[in-house]
Protein backbone atom coordinates (compact mmCIF):
# COMPACT_ATOMS: atom_id res chain seq x y z
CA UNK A 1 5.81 6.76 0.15
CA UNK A 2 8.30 9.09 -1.74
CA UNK A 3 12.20 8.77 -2.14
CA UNK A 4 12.30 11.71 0.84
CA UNK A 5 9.81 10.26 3.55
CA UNK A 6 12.05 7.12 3.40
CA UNK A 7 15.23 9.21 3.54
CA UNK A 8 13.68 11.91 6.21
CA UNK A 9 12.37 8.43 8.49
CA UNK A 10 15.80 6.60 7.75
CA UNK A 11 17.71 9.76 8.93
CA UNK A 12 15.28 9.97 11.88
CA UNK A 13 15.74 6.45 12.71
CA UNK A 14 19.58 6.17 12.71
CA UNK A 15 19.45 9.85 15.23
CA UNK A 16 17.26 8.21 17.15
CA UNK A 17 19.64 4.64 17.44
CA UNK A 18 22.73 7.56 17.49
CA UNK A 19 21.69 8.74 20.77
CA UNK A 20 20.20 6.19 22.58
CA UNK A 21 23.56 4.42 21.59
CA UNK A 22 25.33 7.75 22.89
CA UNK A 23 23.75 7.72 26.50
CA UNK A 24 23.80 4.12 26.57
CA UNK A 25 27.53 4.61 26.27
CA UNK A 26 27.77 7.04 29.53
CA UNK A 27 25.25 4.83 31.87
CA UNK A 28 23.84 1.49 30.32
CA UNK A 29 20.45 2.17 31.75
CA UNK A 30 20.27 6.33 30.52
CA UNK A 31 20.03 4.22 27.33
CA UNK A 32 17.19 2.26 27.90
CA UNK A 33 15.63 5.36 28.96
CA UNK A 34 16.07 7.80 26.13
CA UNK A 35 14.88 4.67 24.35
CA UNK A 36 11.95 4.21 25.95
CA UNK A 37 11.36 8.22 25.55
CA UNK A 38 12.13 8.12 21.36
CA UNK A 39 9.39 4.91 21.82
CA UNK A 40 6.48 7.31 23.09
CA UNK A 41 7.33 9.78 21.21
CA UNK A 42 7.00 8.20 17.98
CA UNK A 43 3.81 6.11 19.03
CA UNK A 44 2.54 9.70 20.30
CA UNK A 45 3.12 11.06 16.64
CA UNK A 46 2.06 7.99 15.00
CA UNK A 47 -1.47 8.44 16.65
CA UNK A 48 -1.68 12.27 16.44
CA UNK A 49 -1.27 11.33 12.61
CA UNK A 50 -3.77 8.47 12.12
CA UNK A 51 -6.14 10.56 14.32
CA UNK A 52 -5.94 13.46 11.74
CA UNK A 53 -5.90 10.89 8.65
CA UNK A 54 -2.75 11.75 7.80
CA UNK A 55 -1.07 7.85 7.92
């Protein structure tokens, strides 16, 4: 893994925590649910990428 996937998943990562953190501020449970939305979406990527033999 280069020096920019780890910065490009680190940035991803702390947007991801940045919002779910942000909606969990206006309604604890909108929180869980943009969680729970960032979840599929990266399993949904994840496989679309192993599928393709990209991971």
């Amino acid at each position: 893994m280069t020096t920019t996937d780890l910065a490009t998943m680190a940035v991803g990562l702390l947007g991801a925590g940045a919002v779910t953190t942000g909606a969990a501020l206006l309604h604890p449970s909108a929180g869980w649910i943009v969680g729970g939305v960032f979840g599929l979406a990266w399993s949904y990527l994840t496989a679309r990428a192993a599928a393709r033999g990209a991971a």
